[in-house]
Every structure is written in structure tokens, then in C-alpha cells.
Protein backbone atom coordinates (compact mmCIF):
# COMPACT_ATOMS: atom_id res chain seq x y z
CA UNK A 1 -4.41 18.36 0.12
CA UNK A 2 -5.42 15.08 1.25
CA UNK A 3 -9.30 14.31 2.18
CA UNK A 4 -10.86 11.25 3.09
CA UNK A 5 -14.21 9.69 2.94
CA UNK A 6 -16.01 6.59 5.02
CA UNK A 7 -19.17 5.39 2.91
CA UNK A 8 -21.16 3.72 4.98
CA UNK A 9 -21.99 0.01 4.58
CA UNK A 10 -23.53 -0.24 1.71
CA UNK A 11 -24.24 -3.24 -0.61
CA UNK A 12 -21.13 -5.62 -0.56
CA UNK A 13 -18.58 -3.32 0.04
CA UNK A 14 -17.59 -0.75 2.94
CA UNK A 15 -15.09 1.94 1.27
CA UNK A 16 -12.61 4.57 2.23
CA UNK A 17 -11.25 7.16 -0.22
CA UNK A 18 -7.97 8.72 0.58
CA UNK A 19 -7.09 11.73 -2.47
CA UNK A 20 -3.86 13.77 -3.08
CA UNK A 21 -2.46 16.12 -6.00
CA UNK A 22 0.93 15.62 -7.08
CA UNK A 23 2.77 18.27 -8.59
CA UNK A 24 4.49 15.65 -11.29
CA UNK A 25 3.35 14.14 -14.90
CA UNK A 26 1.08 10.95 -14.20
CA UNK A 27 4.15 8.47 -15.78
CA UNK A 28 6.35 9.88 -12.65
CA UNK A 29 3.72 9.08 -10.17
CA UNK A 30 2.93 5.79 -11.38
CA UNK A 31 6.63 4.91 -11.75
CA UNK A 32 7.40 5.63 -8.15
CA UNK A 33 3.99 3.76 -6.91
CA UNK A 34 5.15 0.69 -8.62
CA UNK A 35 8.97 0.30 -8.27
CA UNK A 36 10.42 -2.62 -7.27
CA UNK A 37 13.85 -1.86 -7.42
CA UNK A 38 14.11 -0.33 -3.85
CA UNK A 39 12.00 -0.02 -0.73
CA UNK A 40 9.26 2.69 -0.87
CA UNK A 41 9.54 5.26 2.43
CA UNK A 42 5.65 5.62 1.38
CA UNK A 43 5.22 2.20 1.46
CA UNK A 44 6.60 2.17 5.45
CA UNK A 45 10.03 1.05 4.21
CA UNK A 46 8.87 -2.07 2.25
CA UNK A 47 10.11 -3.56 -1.38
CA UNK A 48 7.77 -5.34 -3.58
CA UNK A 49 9.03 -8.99 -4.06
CA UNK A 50 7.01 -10.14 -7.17
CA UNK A 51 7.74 -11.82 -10.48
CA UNK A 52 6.31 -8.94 -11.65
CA UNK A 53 3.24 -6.76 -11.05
CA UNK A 54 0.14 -8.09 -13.90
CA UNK A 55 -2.98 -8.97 -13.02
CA UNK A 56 -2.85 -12.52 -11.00
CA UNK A 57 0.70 -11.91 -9.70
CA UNK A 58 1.16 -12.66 -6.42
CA UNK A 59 3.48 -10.05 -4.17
CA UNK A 60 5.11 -9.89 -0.27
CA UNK A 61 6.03 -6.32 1.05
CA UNK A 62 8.84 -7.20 2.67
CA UNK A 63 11.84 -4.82 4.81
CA UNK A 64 14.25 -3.35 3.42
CA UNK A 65 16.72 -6.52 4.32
CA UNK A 66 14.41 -8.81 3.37
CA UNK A 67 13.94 -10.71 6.50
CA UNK A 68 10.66 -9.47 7.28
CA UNK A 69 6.89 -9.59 5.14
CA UNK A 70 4.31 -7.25 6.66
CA UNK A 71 2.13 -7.58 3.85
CA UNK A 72 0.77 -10.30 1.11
CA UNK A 73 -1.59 -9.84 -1.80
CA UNK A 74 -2.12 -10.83 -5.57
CA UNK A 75 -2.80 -8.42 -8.29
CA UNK A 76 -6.11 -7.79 -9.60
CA UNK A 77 -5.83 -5.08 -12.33
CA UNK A 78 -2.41 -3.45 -13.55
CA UNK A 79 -3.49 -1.00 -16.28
CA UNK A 80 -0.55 1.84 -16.68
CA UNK A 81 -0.54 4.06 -15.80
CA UNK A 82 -4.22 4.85 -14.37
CA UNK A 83 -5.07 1.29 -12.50
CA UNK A 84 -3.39 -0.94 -10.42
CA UNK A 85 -6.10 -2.87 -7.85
CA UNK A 86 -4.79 -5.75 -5.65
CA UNK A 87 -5.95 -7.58 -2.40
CA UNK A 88 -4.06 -7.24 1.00
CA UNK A 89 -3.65 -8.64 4.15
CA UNK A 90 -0.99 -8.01 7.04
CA UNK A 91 0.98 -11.36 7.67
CA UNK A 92 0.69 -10.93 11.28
CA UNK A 93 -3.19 -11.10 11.41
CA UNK A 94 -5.87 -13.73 10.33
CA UNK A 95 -7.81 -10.98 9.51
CA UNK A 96 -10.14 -11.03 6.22
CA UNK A 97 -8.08 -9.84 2.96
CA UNK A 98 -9.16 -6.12 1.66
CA UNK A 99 -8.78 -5.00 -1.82
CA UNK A 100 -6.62 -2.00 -2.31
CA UNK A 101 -7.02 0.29 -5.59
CA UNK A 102 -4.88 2.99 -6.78
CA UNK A 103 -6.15 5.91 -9.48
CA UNK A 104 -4.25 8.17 -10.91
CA UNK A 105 -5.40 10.94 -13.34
CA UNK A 106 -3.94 13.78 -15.10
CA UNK A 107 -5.44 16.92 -14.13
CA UNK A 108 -4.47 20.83 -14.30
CA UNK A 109 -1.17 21.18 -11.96
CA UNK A 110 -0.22 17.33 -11.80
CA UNK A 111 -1.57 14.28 -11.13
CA UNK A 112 -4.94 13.15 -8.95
CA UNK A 113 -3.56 10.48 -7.05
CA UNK A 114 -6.61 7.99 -5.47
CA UNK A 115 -5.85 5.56 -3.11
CA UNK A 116 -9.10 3.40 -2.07
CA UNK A 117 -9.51 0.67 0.08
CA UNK A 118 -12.25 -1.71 -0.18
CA UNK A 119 -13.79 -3.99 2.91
CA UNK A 120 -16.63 -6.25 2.93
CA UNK A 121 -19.56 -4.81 4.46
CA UNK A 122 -20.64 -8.26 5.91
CA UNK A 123 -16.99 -8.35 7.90
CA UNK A 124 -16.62 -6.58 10.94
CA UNK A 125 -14.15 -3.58 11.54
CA UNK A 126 -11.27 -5.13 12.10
CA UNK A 127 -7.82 -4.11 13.77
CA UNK A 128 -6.60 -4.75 10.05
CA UNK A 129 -9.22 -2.05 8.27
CA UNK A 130 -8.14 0.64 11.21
CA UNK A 131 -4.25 0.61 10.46
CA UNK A 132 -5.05 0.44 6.99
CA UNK A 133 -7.28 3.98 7.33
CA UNK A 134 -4.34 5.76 9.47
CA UNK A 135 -1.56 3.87 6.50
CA UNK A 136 -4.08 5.62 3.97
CA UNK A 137 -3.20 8.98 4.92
CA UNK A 138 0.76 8.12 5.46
CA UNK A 139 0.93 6.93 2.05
CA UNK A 140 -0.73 9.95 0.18
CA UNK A 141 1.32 12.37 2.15
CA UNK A 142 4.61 10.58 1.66
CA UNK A 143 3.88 9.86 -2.10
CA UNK A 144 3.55 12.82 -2.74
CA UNK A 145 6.56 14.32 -0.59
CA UNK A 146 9.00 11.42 -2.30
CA UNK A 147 7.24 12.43 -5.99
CA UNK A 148 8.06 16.01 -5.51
CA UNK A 149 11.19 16.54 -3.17
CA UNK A 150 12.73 13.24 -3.48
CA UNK A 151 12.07 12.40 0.55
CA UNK A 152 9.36 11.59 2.47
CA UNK A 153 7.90 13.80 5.18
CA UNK A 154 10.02 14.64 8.27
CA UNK A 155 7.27 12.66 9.99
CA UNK A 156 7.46 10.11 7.55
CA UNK A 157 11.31 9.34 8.27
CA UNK A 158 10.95 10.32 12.03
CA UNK A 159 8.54 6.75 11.61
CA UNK A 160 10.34 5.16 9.54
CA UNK A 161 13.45 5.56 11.91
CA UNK A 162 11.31 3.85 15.12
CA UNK A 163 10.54 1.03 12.60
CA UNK A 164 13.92 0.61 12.19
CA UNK A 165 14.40 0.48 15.81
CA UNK A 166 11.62 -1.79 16.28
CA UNK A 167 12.71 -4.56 13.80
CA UNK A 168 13.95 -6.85 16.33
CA UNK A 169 10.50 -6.70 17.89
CA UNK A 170 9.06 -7.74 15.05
CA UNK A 171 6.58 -10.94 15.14
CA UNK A 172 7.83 -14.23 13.99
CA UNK A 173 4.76 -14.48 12.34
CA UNK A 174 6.28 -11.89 9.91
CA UNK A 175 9.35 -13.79 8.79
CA UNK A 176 9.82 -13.99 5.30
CA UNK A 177 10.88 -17.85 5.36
CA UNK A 178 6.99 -18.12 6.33
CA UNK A 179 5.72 -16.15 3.15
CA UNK A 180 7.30 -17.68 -0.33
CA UNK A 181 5.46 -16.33 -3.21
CA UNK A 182 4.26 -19.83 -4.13
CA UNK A 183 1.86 -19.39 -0.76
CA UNK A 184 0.76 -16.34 -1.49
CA UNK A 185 -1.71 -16.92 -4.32
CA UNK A 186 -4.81 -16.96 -3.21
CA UNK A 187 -4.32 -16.06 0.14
């Protein structure tokens, strides 16, 4: 089951806590969170292009064919398999980066699988923090759907279908020929 938290601005940071069991040892959950072999359905379709996930690593999420990066970040922690923190911003938005953190640990039945997404509280909500709380919930879901059945949800490929559809419509802002990993550092 899936629950979510908003803790309200507090401090530095404003946070939202997104948790899931998975049915699966912890090494097959983190395995499938960090492949980079293929696209990742949970992922909305997108392929890690890195020279390889480890702390300071910079990474695109780009489409399956590779013309297209809808996300950028840089590692900040990559401790298998319980940690793996990095920042993120969508390419098509000059919106502030976040920092993204995933959790996993063992626990009777499977694996507790935390995804938590980190904002500063001095930032207003932005259009970026809003996709990234409905993306929250997609992700958990279709995790754990690809972890135990080897799909994603029927809603999950029913979504990933109309992004197919949509490519074309897809902002030039989001071509990959504008995001080489060499620009992505410290982004």
C-alpha cells in the first residue's frame, strides 16, 4: 500500500514521503531501481544515460530512442543497496533543482521501498514540485508492479502509451543535443 506525507515547511527543507512494500528480496528492488540497461516503465519510459551511477555522477533521463531528456541531475549518495540520493530538475523548466532520495529496507514480506523528495522551504511551490508529488505515486505503484509481475500497471502502460503518442509534441527544450552530460554537473 502506498501512503504519502506533506511535512510542512519546516527548517530548510519542505518534504514529501511516498512508501510501498515489495514482495521481492531488497537486491531485486534495488537492481530494477537502478538499471541502466533499458528504459524503466516506472521511470515514465526513461533510460539512465550516466557514466555510471556514484556519488558526483552526473545523469539525463532520456526516451526510450534517445532523442528526448525530461530529466537532469547528479548523484549525491549511491550506497547499495539501501541509498541512492540525487538532485533533479525537468529540462523543460527553470525551475529550482529538488533532491530526490530512495530507501529501501528489508522487512517481513519484502522490501520497504521509500521514495522522498526534498524542496527548499524558502522556494515557492512550483509547477516542478506538483508533477513530482503526482510522479511520486506513479513510481511506487509501477515499481512495485514491474518488481513483482514483470509489467507495470495497466494504468501505467495505458500512460505510457499517450506518451508515446505525444513524443512529437514534445518541447525542443527537451532535446537531448541540448543536455550532454558534460552540462549537466552542477546544474
Amino acid at each position: 500500500m502506498n501512503t504519502a506525507t506533506q511535512a510542512a515547511p519546516t527548517g530548510e527543507v519542505r518534504t514529501s514521503i511516498y512508501r510501498v512494500i515489495i514482495q521481492a528480496s531488497i537486491e531485486t528492488v534495488w537492481s530494477e531501481l537502478v538499471r541502466t540497461d533499458r528504459p524503466s516503465p516506472f521511470f515514465f519510459g526513461g533510460q539512465y544515460d550516466t557514466p555510471g551511477l556514484e556519488s558526483g555522477a552526473p545523469f539525463a533521463m532520456r526516451s526510450p530512442d534517445g532523442k528526448y531528456t525530461m530529466a537532469i541531475g547528479e548523484v549525491l549518495e549511491f550506497s547499495p543497496p539501501h541509498r541512492y540520493a540525487h538532485t533533479f530538475r525537468f529540462t523543460t523548466s527553470d525551475d529550482p533543482a529538488s533532491v530526490v532520495r530512495y530507501e529501501l529496507e528489508e522487512v517481513e514480506g519484502g522490501t520497504q521501498f521509500t521514495l522522498i523528495n526534498e524542496h527548499a522551504a524558502s522556494d515557492p511551490v512550483t509547477n516542478s514540485e506538483k508533477q513530482m508529488a503526482q510522479g511520486a505515486k506513479f513510481i511506487c505503484e509501477n515499481l512495485k508492479a514491474v518488481v513483482e509481475t514483470g509489467k507495470a500497471t495497466f494504468g501505467g502502460r495505458m500512460m505510457l502509451f499517450m506518451f508515446s503518442l505525444m513524443a512529437p509534441m514534445t518541447p525542443k527544450a527537451a532535446k537531448s543535443e541540448n543536455w550532454p552530460l558534460d552540462r549537466i554537473k552542477g546544474q
